[in-house]
Protein backbone atom coordinates (compact mmCIF):
# COMPACT_ATOMS: atom_id res chain seq x y z
CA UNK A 1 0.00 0.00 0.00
CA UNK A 2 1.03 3.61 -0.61
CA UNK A 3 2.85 5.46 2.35
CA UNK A 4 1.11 9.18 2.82
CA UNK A 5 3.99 10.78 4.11
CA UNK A 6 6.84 9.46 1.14
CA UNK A 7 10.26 9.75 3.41
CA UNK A 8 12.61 7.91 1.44
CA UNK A 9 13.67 6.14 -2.32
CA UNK A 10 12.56 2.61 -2.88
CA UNK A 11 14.43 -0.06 -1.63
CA UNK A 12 16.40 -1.89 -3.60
CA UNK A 13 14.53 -5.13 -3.91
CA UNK A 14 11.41 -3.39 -4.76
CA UNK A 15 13.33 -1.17 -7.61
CA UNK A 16 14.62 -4.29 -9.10
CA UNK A 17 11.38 -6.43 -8.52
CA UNK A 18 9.71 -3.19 -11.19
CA UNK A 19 12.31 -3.02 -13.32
CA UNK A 20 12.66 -6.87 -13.72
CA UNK A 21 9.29 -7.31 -15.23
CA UNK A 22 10.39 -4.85 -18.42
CA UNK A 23 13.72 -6.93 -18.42
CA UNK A 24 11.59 -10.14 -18.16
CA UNK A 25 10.07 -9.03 -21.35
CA UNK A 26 13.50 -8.14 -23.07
CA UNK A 27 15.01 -11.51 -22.18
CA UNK A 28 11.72 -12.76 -24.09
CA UNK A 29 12.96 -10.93 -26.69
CA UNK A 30 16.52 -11.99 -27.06
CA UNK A 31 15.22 -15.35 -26.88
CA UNK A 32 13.02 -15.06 -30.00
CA UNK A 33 16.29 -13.12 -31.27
CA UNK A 34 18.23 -16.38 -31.33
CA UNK A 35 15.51 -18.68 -31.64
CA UNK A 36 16.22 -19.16 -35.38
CA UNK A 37 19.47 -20.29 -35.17
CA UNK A 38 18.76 -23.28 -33.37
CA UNK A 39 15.42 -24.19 -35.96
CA UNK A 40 17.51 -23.53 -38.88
CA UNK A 41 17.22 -26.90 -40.60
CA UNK A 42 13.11 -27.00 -39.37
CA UNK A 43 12.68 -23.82 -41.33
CA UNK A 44 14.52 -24.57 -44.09
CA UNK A 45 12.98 -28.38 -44.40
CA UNK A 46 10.05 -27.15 -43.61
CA UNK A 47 9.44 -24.08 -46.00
CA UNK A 48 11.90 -24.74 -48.65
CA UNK A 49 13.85 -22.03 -47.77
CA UNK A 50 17.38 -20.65 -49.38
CA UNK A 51 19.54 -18.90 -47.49
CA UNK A 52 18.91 -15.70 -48.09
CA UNK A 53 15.23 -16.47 -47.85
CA UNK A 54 15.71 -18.18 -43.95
CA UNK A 55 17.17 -14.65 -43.15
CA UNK A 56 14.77 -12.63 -44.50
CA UNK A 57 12.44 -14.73 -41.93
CA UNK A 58 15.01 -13.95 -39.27
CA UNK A 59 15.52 -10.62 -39.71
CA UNK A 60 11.45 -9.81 -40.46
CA UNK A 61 11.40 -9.79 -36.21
CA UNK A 62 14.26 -6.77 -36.60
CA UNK A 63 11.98 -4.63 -39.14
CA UNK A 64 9.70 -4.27 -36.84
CA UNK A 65 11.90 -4.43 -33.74
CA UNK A 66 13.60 -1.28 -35.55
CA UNK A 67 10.62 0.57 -36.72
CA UNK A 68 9.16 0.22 -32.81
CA UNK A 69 12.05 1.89 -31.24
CA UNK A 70 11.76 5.95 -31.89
CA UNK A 71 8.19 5.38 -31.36
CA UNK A 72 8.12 3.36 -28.30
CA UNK A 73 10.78 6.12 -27.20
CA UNK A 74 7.98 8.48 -27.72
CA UNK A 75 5.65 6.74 -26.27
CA UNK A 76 7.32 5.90 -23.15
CA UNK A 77 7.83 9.55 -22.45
CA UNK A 78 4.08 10.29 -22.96
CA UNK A 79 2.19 7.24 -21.34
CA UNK A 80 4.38 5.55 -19.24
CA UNK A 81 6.66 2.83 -19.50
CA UNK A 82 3.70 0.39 -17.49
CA UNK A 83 1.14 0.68 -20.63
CA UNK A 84 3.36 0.11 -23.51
CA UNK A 85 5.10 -2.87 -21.49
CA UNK A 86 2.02 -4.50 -20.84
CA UNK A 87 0.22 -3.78 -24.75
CA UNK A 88 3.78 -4.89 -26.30
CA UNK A 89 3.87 -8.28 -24.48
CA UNK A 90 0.12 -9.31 -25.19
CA UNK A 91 1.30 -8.38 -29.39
CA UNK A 92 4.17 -10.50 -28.84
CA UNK A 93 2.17 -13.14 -27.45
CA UNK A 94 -0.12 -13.10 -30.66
CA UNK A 95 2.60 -13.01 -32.50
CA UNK A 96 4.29 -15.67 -31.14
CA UNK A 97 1.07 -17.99 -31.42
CA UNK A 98 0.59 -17.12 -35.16
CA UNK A 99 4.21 -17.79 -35.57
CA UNK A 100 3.90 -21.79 -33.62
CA UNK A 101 0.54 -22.51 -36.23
CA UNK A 102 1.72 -21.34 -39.53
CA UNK A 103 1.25 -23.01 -42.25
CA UNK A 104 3.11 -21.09 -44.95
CA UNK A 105 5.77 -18.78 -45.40
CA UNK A 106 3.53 -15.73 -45.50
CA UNK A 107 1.99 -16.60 -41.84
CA UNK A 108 5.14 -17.52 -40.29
CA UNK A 109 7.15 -14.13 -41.31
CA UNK A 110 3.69 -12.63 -40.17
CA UNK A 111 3.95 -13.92 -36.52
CA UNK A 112 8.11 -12.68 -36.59
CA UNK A 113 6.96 -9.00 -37.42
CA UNK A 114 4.27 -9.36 -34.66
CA UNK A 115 6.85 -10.67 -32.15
CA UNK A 116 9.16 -7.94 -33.19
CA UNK A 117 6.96 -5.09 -33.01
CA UNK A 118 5.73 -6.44 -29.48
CA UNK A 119 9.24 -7.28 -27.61
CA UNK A 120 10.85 -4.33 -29.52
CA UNK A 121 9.53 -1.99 -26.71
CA UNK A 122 11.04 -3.18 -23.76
CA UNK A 123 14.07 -2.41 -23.51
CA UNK A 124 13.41 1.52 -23.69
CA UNK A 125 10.73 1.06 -21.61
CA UNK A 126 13.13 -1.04 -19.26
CA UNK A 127 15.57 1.93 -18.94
CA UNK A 128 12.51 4.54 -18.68
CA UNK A 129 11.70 2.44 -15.81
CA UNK A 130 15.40 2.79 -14.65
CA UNK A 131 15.69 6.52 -15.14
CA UNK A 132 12.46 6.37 -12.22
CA UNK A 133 13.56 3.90 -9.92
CA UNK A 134 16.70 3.50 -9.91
CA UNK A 135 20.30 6.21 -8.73
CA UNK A 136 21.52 7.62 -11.93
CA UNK A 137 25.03 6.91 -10.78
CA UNK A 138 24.07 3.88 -11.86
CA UNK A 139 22.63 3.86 -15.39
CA UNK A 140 25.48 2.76 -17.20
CA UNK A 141 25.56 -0.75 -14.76
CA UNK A 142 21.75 -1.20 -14.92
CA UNK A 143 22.20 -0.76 -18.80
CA UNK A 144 24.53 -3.88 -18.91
CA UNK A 145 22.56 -5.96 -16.52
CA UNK A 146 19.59 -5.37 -19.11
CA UNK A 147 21.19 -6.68 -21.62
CA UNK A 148 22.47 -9.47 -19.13
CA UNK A 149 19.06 -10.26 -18.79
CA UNK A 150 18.26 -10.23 -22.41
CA UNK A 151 21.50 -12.54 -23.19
CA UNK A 152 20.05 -15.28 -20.76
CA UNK A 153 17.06 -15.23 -23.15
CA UNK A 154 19.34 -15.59 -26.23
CA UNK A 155 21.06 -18.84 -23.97
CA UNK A 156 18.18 -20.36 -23.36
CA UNK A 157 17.25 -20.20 -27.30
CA UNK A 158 20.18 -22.27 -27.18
CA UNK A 159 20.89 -25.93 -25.75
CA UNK A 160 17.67 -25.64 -24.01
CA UNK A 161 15.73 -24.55 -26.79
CA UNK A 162 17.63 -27.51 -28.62
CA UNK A 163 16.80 -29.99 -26.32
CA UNK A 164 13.02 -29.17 -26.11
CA UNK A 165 12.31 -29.29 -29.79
CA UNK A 166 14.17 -32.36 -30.13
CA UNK A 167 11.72 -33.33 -27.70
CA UNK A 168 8.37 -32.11 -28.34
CA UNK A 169 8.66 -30.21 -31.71
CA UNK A 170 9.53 -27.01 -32.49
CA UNK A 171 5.76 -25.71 -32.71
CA UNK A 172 4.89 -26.78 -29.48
CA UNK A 173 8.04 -25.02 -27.81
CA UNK A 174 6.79 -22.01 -29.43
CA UNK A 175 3.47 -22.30 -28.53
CA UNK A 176 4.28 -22.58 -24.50
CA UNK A 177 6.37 -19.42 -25.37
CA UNK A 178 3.53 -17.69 -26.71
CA UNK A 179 1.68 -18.81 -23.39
CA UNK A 180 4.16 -17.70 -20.91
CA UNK A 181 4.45 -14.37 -22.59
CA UNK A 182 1.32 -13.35 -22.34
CA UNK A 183 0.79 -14.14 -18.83
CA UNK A 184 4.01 -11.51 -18.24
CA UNK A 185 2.14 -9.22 -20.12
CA UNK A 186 -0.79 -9.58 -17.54
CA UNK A 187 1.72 -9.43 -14.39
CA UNK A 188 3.10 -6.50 -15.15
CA UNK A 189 -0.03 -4.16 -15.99
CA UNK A 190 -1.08 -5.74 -12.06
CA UNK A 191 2.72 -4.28 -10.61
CA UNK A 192 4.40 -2.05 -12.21
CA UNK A 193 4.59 0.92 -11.87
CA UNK A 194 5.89 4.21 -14.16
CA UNK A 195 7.61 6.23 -10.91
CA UNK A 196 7.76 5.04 -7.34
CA UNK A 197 5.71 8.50 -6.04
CA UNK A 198 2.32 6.20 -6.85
CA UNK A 199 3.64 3.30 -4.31
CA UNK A 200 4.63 6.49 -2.10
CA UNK A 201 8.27 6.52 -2.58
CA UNK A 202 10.48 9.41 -3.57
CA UNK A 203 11.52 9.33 -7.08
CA UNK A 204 15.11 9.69 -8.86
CA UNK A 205 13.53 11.66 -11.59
CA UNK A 206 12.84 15.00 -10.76
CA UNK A 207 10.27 15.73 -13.39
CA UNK A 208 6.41 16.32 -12.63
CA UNK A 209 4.42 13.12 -12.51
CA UNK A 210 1.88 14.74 -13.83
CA UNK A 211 3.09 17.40 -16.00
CA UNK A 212 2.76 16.69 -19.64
CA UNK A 213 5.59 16.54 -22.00
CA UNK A 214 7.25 19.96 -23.65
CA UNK A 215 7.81 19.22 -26.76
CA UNK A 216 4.91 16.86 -28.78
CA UNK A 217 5.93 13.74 -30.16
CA UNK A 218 7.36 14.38 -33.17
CA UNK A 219 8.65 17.65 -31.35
CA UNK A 220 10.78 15.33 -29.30
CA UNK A 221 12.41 13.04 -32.02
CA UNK A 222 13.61 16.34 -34.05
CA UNK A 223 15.03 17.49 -31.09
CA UNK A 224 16.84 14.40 -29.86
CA UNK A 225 18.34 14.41 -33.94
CA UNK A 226 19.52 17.93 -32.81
CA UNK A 227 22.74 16.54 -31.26
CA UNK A 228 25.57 15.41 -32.82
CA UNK A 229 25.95 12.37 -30.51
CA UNK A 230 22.77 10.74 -30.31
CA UNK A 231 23.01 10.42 -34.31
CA UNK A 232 26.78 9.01 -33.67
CA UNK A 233 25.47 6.69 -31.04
CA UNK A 234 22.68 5.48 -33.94
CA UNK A 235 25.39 4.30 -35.76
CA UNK A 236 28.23 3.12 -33.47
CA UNK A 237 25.55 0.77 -31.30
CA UNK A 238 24.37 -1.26 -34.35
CA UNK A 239 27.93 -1.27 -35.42
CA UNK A 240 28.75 -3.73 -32.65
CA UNK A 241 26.11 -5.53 -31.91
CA UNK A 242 25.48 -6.31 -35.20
CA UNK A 243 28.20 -8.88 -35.48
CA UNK A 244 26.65 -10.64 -32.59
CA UNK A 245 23.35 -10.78 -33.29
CA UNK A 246 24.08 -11.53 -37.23
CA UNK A 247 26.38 -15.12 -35.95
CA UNK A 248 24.58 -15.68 -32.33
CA UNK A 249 20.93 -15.31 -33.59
CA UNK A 250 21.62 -16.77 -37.20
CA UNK A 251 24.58 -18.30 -38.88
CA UNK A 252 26.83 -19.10 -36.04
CA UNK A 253 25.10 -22.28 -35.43
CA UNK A 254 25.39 -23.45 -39.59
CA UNK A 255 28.88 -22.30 -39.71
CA UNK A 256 29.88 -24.30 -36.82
CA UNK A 257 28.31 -27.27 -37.57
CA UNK A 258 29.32 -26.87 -41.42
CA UNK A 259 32.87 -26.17 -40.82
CA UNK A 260 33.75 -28.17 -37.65
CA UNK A 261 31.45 -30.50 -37.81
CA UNK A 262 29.86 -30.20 -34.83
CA UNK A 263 26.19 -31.00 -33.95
CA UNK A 264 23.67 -29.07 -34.16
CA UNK A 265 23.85 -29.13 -29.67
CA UNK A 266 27.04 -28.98 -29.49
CA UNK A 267 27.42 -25.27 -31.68
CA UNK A 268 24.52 -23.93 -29.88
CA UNK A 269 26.62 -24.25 -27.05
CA UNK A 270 29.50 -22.60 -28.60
CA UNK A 271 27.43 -19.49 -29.34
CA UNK A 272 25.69 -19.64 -26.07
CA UNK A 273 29.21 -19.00 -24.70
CA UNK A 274 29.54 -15.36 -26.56
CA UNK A 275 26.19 -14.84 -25.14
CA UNK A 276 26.67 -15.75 -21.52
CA UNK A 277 30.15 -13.77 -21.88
CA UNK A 278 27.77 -10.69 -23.06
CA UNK A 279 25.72 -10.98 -20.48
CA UNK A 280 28.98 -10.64 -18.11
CA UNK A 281 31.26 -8.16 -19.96
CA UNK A 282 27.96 -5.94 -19.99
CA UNK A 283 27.54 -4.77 -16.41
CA UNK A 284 31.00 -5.05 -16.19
CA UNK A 285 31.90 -2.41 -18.72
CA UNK A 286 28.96 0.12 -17.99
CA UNK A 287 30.25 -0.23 -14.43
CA UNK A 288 34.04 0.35 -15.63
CA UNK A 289 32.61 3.38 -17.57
CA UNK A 290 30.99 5.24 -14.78
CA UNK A 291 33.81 4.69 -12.58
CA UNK A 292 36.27 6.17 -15.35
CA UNK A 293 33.80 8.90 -15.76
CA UNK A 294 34.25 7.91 -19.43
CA UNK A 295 31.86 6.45 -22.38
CA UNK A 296 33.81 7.26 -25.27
CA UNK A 297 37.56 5.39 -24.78
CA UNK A 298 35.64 2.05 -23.11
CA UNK A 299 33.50 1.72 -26.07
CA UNK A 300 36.55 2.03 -28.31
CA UNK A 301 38.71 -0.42 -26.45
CA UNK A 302 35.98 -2.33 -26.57
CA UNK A 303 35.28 -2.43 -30.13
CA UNK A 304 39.00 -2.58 -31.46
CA UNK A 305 39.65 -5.66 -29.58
CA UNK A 306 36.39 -7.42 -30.93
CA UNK A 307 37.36 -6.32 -34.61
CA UNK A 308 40.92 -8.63 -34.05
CA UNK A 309 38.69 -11.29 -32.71
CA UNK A 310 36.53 -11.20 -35.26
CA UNK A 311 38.79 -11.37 -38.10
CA UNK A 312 40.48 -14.48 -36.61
CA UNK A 313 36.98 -16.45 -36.30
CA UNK A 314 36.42 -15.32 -39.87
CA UNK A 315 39.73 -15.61 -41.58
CA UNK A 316 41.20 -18.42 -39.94
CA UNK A 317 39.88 -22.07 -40.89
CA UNK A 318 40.45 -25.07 -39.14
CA UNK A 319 40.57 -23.32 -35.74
CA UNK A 320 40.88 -25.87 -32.67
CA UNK A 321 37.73 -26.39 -30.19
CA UNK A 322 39.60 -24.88 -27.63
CA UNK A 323 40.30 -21.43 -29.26
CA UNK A 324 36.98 -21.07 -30.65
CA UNK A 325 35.66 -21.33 -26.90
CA UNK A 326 38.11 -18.53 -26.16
CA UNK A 327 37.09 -16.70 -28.97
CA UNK A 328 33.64 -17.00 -28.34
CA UNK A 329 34.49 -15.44 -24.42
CA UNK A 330 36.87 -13.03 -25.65
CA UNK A 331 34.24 -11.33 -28.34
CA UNK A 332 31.33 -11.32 -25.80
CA UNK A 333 33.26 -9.75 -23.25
CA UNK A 334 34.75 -7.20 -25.56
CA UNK A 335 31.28 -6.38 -27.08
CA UNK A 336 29.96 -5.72 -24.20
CA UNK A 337 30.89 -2.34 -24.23
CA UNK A 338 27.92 -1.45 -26.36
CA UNK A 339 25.75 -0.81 -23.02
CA UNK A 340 27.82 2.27 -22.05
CA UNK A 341 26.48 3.78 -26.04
CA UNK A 342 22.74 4.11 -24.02
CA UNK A 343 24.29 6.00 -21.23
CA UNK A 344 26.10 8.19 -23.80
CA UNK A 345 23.20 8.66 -25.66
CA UNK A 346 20.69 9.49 -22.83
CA UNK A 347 23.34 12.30 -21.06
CA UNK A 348 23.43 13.75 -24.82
CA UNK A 349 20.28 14.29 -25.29
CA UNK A 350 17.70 16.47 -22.86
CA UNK A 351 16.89 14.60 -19.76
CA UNK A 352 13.13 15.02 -20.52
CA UNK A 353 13.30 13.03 -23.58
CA UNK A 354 15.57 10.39 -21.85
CA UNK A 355 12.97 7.87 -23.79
CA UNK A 356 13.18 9.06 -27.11
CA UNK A 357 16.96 9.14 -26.85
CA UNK A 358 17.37 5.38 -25.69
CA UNK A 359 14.56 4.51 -28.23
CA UNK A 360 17.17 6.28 -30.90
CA UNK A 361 20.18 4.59 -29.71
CA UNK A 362 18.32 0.92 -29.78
CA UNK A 363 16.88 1.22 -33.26
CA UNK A 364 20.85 2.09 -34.51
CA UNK A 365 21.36 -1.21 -32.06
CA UNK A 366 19.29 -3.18 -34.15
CA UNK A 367 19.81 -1.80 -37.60
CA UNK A 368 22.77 -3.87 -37.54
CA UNK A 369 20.87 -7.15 -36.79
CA UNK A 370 18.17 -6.24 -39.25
CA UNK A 371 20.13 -6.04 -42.20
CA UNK A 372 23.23 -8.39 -42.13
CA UNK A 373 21.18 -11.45 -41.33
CA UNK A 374 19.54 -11.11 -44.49
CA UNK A 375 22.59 -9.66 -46.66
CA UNK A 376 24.80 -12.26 -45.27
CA UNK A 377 22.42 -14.92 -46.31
CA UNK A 378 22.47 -13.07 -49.62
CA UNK A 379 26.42 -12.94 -49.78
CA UNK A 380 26.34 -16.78 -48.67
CA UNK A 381 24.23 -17.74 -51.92
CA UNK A 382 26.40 -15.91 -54.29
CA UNK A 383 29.20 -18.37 -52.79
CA UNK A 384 26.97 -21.51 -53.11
CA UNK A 385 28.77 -23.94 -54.81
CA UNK A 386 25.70 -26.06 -55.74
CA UNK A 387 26.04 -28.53 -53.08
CA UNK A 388 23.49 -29.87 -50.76
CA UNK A 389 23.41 -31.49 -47.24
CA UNK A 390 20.80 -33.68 -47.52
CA UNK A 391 17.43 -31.24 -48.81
CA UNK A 392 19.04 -28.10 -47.48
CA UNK A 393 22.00 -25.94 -49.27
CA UNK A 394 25.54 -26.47 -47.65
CA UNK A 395 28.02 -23.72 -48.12
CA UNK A 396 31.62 -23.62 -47.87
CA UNK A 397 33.94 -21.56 -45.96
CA UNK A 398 35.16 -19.22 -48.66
CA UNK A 399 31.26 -18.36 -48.64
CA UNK A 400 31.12 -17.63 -44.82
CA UNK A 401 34.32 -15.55 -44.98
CA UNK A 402 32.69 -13.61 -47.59
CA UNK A 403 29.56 -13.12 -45.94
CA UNK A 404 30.89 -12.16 -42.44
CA UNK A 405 33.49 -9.38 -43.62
CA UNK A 406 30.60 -7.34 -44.00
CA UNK A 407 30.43 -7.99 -40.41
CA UNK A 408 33.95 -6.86 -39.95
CA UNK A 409 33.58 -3.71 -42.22
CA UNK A 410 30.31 -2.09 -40.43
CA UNK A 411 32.34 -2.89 -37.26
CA UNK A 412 35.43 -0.43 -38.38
CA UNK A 413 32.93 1.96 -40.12
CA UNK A 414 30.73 1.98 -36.45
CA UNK A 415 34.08 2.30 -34.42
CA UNK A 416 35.21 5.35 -37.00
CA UNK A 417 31.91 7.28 -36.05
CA UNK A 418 32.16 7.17 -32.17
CA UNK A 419 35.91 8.82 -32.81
CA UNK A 420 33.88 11.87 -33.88
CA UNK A 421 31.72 11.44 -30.56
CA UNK A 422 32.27 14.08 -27.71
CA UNK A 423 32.62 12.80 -23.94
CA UNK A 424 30.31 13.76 -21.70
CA UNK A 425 32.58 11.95 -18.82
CA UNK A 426 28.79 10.56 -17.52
CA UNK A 427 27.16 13.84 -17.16
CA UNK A 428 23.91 15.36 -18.14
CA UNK A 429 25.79 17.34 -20.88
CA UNK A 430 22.67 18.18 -22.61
């Protein structure tokens, strides 16, 4: 029950226990992310599918995922993080139901955009959430424990996920998913709430409640595009974690298994690794970040060292188990540096439209995702040698190289335009 006399900021536990229901919905999210990956031979069997044409299905959940973010950002600012949480997980629900029952390619790529438009608003919504409830000293760490959260999701679409479609079938995995995301949906419209003043706390946000928003919507997203940073941000985010979301939700699993002959298990677990490792390096480096008082040399540090890991996964065949492992960690942990571009973003931006400026900085997150699953798929192919692997395409490693420099050269090009960045040493510059 509400306190009438509000005396101090919400404890911990109850901080978390709100914000964890918008993370519960991002880790949804990454898990649908990744999902693919493991289900690549199902879809392909299943739907006749090239490659290009199984990441167009992929990346369908990003086009919508993208499109959601400036708006959500928007949103979140207006209505409160609590609505849009609760309306996106009920879509992604549907989504994820119409995705389990499809009969046809048109259906199936139907319930992806669904799921992508529904789970694409939680993580702005998460951080709105943060920006409430949470000591702004601490941003940058509850940024990287988000995406902790989310990278559990993306493990559990990975041996797990395996393990229960080889089990039950991959529509009926699906199908509980669709279940269990709905009742989240219902769970947090009951208990969350936008800022701890209506459960009679103080809040870390020192804007009205109740006082409506200065600038309108569209206001608001030409004013966040005012500052040289936020667009920067746009494109340094996707930059890096489009690598990881282009091999961990996609074609690390057909790589592996194509060019070390592992099974199908056994490189799930290999790409869980980078994830788990991103869900460490995360909290680690926003923490690092606001103890330097720095965003700008952490995220290129960062970024360099996951270019030279990169280019020895992609380069270098015949790698042994062991280093791959170690590659895996090392690229995770290095990419996690990507949290501290959120932080960077919000302090550039007005601290009124802290949601439209998060909701900037994850669409340039995703853009990355979005479009090299498909034009990877697309460079893979043009490299197709005309074999086959029983009634799927099999492609060789020339082909992967070729398709995953792309990977490489958004990296460089992403790492070039956060050079041009200016610190704000974790400040409210704006």
């Amino acid at each position: 029950m509400p306190r009438s006399d509000p005396a101090h900021f919400p404890p911990i536990r109850v901080a978390l226990a709100v914000w964890g229901l918008g993370a519960g919905l991002y880790l949804i999210g990454f898990f649908q992310r990744v999902a693919p990956a493991v289900i690549t031979h199902e879809l392909m069997a299943e739907f006749a599918l090239s490659a290009m044409a199984l990441g167009n299905l992929s990346a369908l959940y990003f086009y919508t995922y993208v499109a959601i973010q400036i708006p959500t950002g928007v949103l979140v600012d207006h209505w409160g993080p609590r609505r849009v949480l609760a309306a996106g997980g009920l879509l992604a629900a549907a989504g994820t139901l119409v995705f389990s029952q499809a009969g046809g390619y048109a259906l199936v790529g139907a319930g992806r955009l669904f799921v992508g438009a529904g789970v694409g608003v939680a993580f702005v919504a998460m951080l709105k959430l943060a920006t409430h409830w949470i000591q702004p000293s601490r941003f940058a760490l509850v940024s990287g424990l988000a995406l902790a959260c989310g990278s559990i999701g993306g493990v559990s679409a990975g041996v797990p996920l395996r393990m229960a479609v080889d089990a039950f079938g991959w529509r009926w995995v699906m199908l509980a998913a669709a279940v269990v995301t709905a009742v989240l949906a219902v769970v947090t419209w009951l208990f969350v709430r936008d800022d701890p003043r209506e459960r009679g706390y103080l809040s870390f946000s020192t804007a009205d409640p109740g006082a409506r928003p200065r600038h309108s919507m569209l206001g608001g997203i030409r004013e966040v595009f005012r500052y040289r940073n936020v667009w920067l941000n746009f494109i340094g985010c996707g930059a890096i974690t489009g690598p990881m979301l282009a091999f961990g939700g996609l074609w690390g699993v057909p790589f592996l298994v194509s060019q070390y002959g592992m099974s199908t298990g056994q490189a799930a677990f290999v790409t869980s690794v980078m994830l788990v490792a991103w869900a460490v390096g995360s909290p680690i480096a926003g923490a690092l970040s606001d103890r330097l008082h720095r965003r700008k040399l952490p995220i290129l540090a960062g970024g360099s060292i996951a270019v030279l890991l990169w280019a020895v996964l992609i380069y270098l065949p015949g790698l042994p188990y062991w280093l791959l492992v170690a590659l895996m960690i090392g690229l995770g942990l290095a990419s996690g540096v990507v949290v501290i571009g959120f932080a960077f973003c919000k302090e550039s931006a007005p601290a009124a439209l802290a949601g439209t400026a998060s909701g900037v900085a994850n669409m340039g997150n995703m853009l990355g995702g979005m479009a090299m699953q498909p034009l990877i798929g697309w460079l893979l192919d043009l490299g197709w040698d005309g074999t086959m692997a029983g009634d799927v395409r099999a492609y060789g490693f020339s082909a992967y190289a070729g398709g995953f420099t792309l990977m490489l050269v958004w990296l460089v090009a992403g790492l070039a335009a956060f050079g041009f960045a200016r610190e704000t040493h974790a400040k409210q510059s704006a």
